[in-house]
C-alpha atoms as a PDB file:
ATOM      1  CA  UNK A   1    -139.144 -17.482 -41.794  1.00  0.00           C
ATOM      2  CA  UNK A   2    -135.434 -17.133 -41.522  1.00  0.00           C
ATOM      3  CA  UNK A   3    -133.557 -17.902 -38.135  1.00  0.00           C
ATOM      4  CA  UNK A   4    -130.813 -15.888 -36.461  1.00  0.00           C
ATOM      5  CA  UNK A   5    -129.218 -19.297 -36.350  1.00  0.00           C
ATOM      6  CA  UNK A   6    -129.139 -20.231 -40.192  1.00  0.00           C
ATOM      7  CA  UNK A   7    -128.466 -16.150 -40.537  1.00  0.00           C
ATOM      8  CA  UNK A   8    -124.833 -17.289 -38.431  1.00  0.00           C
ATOM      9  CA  UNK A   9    -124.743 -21.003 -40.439  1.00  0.00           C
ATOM     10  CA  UNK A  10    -125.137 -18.527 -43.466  1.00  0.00           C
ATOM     11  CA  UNK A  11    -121.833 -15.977 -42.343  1.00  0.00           C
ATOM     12  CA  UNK A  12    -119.831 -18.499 -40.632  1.00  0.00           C
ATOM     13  CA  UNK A  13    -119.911 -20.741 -44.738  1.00  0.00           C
ATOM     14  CA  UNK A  14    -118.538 -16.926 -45.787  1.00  0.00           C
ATOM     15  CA  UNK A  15    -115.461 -17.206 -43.463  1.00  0.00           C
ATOM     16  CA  UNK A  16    -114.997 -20.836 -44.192  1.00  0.00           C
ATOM     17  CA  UNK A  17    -115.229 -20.457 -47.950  1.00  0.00           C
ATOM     18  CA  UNK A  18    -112.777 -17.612 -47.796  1.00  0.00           C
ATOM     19  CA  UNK A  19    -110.307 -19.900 -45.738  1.00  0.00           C
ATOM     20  CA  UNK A  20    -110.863 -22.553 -48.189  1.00  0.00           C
ATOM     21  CA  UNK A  21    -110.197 -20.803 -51.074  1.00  0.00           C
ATOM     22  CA  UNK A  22    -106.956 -19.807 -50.151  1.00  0.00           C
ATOM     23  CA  UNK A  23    -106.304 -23.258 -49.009  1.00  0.00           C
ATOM     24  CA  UNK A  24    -106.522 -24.732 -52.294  1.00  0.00           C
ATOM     25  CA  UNK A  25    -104.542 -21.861 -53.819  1.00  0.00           C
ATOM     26  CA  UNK A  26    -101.986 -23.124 -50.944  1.00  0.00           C
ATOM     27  CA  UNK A  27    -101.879 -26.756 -52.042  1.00  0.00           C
ATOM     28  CA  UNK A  28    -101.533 -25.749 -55.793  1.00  0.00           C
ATOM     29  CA  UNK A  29    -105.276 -26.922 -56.298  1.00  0.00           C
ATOM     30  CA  UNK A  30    -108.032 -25.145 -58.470  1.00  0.00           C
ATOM     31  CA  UNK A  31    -108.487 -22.574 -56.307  1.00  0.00           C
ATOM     32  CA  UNK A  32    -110.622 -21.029 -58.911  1.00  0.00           C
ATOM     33  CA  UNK A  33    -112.588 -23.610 -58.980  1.00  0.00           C
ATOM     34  CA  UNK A  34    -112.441 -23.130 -55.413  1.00  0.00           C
ATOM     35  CA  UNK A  35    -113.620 -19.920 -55.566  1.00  0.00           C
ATOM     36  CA  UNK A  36    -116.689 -20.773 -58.159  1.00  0.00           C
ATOM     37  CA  UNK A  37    -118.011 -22.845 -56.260  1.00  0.00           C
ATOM     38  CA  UNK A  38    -118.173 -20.891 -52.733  1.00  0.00           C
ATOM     39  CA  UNK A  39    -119.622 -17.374 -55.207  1.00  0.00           C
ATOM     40  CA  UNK A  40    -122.274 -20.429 -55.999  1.00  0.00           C
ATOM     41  CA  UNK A  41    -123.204 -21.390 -52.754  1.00  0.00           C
ATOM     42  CA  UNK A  42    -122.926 -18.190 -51.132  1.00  0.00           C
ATOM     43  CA  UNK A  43    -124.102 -15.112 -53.420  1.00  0.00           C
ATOM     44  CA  UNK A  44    -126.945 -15.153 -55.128  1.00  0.00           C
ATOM     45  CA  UNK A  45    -126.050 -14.186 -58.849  1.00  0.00           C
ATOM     46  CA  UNK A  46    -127.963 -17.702 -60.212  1.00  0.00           C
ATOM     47  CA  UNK A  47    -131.430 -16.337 -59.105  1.00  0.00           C
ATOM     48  CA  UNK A  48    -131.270 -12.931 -58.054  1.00  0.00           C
ATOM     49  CA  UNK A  49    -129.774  -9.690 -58.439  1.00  0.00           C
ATOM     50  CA  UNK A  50    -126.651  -9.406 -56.198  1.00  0.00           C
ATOM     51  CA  UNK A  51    -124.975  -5.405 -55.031  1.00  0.00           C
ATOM     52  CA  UNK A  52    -121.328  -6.738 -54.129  1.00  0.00           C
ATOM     53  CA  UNK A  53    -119.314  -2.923 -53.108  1.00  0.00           C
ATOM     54  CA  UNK A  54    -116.018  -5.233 -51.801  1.00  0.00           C
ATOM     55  CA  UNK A  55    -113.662  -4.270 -49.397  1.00  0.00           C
ATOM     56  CA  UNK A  56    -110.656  -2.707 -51.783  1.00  0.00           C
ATOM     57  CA  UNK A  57    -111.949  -2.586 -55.100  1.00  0.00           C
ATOM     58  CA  UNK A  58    -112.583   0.971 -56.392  1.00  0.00           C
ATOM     59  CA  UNK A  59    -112.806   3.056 -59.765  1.00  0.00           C
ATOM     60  CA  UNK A  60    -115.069   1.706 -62.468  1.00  0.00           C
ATOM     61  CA  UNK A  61    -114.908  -1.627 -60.984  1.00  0.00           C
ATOM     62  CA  UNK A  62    -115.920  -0.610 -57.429  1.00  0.00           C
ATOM     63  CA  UNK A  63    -119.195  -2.475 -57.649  1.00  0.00           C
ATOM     64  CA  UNK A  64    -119.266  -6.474 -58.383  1.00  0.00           C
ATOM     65  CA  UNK A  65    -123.091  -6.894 -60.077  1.00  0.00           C
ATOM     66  CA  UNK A  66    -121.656 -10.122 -61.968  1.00  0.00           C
ATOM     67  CA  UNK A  67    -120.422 -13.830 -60.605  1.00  0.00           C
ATOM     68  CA  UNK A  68    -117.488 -12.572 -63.089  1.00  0.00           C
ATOM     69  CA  UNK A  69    -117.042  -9.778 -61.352  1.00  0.00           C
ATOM     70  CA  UNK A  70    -117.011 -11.658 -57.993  1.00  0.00           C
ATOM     71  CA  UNK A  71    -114.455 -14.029 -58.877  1.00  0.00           C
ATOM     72  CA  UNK A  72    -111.768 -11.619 -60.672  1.00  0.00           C
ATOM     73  CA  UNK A  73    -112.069  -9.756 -56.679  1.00  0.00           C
ATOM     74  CA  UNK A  74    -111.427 -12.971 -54.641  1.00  0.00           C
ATOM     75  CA  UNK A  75    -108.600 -14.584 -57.130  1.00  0.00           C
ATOM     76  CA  UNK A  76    -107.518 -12.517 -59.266  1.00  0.00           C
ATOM     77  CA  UNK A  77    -106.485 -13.072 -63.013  1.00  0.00           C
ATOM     78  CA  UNK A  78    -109.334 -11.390 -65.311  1.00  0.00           C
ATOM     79  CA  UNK A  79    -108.180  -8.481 -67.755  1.00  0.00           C
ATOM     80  CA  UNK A  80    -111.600  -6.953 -67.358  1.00  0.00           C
ATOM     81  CA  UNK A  81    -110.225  -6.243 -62.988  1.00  0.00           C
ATOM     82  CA  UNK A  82    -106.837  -5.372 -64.135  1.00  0.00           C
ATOM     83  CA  UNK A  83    -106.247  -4.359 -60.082  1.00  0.00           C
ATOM     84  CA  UNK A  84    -107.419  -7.143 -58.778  1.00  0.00           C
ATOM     85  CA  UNK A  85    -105.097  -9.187 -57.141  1.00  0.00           C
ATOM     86  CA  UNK A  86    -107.392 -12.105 -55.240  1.00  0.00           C
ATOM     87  CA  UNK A  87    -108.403 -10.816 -52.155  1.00  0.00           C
ATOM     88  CA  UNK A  88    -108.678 -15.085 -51.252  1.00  0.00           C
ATOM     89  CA  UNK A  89    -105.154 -15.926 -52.095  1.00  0.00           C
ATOM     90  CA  UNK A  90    -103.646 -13.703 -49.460  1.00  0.00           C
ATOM     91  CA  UNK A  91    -104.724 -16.919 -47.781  1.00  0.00           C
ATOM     92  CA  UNK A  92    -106.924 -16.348 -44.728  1.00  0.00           C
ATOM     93  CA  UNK A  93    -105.806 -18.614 -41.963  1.00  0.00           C
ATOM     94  CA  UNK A  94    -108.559 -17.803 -39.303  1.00  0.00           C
ATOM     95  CA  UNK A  95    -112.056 -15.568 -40.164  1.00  0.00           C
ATOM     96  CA  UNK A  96    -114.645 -14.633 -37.870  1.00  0.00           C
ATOM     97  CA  UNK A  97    -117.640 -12.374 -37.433  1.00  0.00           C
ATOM     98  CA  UNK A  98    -119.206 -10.260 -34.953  1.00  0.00           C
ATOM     99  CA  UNK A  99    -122.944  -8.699 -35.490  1.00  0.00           C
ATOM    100  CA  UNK A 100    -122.160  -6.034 -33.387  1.00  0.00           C
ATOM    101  CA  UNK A 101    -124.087  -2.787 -35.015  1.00  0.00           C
ATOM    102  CA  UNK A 102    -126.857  -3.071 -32.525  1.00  0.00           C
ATOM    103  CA  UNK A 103    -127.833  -5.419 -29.284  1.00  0.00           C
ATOM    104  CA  UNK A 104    -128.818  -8.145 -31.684  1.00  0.00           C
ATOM    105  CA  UNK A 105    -127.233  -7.324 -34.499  1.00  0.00           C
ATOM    106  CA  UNK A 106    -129.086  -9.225 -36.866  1.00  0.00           C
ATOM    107  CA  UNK A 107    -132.430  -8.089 -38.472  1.00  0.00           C
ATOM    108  CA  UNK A 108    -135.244 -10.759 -39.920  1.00  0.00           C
ATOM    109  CA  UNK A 109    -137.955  -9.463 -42.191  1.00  0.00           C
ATOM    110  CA  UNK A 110    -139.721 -12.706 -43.671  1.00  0.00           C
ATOM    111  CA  UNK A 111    -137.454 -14.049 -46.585  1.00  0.00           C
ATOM    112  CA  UNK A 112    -134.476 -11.579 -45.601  1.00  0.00           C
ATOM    113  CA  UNK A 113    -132.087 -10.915 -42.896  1.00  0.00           C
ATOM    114  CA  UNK A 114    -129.558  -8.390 -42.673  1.00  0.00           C
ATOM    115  CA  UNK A 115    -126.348  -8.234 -40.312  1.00  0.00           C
ATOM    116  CA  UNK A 116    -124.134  -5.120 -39.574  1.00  0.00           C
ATOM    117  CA  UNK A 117    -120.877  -5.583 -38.003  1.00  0.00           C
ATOM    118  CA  UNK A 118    -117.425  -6.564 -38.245  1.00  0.00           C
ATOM    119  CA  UNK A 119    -115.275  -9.254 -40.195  1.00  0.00           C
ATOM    120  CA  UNK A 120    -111.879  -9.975 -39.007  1.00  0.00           C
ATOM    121  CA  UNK A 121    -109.137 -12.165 -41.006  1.00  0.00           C
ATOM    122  CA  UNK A 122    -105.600 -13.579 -39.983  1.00  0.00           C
ATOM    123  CA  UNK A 123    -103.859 -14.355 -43.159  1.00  0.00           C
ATOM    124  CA  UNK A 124    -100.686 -16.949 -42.555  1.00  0.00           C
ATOM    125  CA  UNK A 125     -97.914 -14.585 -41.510  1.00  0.00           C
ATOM    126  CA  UNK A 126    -100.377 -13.562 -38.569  1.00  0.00           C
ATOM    127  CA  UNK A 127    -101.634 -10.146 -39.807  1.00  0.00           C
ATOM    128  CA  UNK A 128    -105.119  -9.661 -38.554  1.00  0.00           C
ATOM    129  CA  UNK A 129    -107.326  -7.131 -40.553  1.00  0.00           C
ATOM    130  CA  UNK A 130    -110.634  -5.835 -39.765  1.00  0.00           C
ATOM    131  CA  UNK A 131    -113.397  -4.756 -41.801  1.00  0.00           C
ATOM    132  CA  UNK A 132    -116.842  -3.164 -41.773  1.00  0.00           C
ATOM    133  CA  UNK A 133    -119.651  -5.697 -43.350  1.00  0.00           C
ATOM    134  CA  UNK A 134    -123.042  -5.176 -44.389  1.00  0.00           C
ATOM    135  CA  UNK A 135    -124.426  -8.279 -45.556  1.00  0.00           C
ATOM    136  CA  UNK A 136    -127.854  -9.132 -46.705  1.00  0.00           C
ATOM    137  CA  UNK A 137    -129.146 -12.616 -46.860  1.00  0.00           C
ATOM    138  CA  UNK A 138    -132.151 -13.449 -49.727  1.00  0.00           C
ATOM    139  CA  UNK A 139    -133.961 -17.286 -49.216  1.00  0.00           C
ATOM    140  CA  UNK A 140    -133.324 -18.349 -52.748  1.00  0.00           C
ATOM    141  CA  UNK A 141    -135.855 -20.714 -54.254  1.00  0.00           C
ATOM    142  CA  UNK A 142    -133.794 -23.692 -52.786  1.00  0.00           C
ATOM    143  CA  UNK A 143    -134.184 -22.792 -49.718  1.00  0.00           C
ATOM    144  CA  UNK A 144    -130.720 -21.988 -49.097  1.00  0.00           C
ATOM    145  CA  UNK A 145    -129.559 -18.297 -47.700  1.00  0.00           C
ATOM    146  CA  UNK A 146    -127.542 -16.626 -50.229  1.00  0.00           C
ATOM    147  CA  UNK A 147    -125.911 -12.988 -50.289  1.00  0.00           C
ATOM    148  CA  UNK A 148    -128.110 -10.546 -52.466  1.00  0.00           C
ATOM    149  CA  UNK A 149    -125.957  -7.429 -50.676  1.00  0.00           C
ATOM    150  CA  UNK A 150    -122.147  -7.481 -49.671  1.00  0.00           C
ATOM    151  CA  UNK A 151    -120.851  -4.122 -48.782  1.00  0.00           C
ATOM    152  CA  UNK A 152    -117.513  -4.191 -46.797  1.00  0.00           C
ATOM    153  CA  UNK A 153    -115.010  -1.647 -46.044  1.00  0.00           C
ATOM    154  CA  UNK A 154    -111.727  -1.142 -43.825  1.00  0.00           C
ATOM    155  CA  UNK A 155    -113.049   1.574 -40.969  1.00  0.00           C
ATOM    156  CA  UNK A 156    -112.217   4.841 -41.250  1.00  0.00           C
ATOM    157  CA  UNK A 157    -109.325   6.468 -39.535  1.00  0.00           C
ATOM    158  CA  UNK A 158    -109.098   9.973 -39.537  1.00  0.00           C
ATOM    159  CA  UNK A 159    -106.248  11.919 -40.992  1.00  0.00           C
END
């Protein structure tokens, strides 16, 4: 059975991938390497089937079913994304969560968990963002939590 406490290992290796990411792309590393390797650890497109609805991608490529897909959204540079820009380069500094959609917030049901709440970024001229997550954690066949749903939006602000 899954613990709340490798559900928060699983989330907190989201934020720190993120951070890393952009930290390569900082030091003129191969932040898309980078990148490949944290979609690898952290979603589970090897195995599984993964629904990935990211935070600002929209149109006909709203929805990220491929590890193709994934990696155009966080850096960028595929001519089948033509608006993606790398949401990872815009170089996180800090990233944290919050579970905060009920007391809890985090829901175990034997080889799944999923989490409601917030995500909140700092990128390195101190803008902080925050977003709405959904994310929902499959126990691949390694063991290892991976992302089989990633649904994240900015909160809406009426007109």
């Amino acid at each position: 059975m899954i613990t709340e406490a490798q559900v928060n290992q699983a989330q907190q290796a989201w934020c720190d991938g993120l951070i890393n990411i952009g930290a390569v792309y900082r030091q003129g590393g191969d932040y898309r390497a980078a990148a490949a390797a944290a979609i690898d650890a952290l979603y589970d497109y090897k195995d599984g089937t993964v629904f990935f609805k990211p935070t600002l991608a929209r149109g006909a490529n709203t929805f990220r079913p491929t590890r193709a897909g994934a990696l155009a959204y966080f850096v960028g540079g595929d001519a089948n994304f033509p608006d993606d820009a790398g949401f990872a380069l815009q170089v996180w500094k800090k990233v944290w969560y919050d579970n905060n959609a009920a007391e809890n917030g985090i829901q175990i049901h034997g080889d799944i968990a999923i989490t409601v709440g917030n995500v909140y970024l700092v990128n390195e001229k101190g803008d902080e963002v925050m977003v709405d997550k959904t994310f929902v954690f499959r126990r691949c066949a390694d063991g290892q939590l991976r992302l089989c749903v990633h649904k994240s939006a900015l909160p809406y602000t009426p007109a």
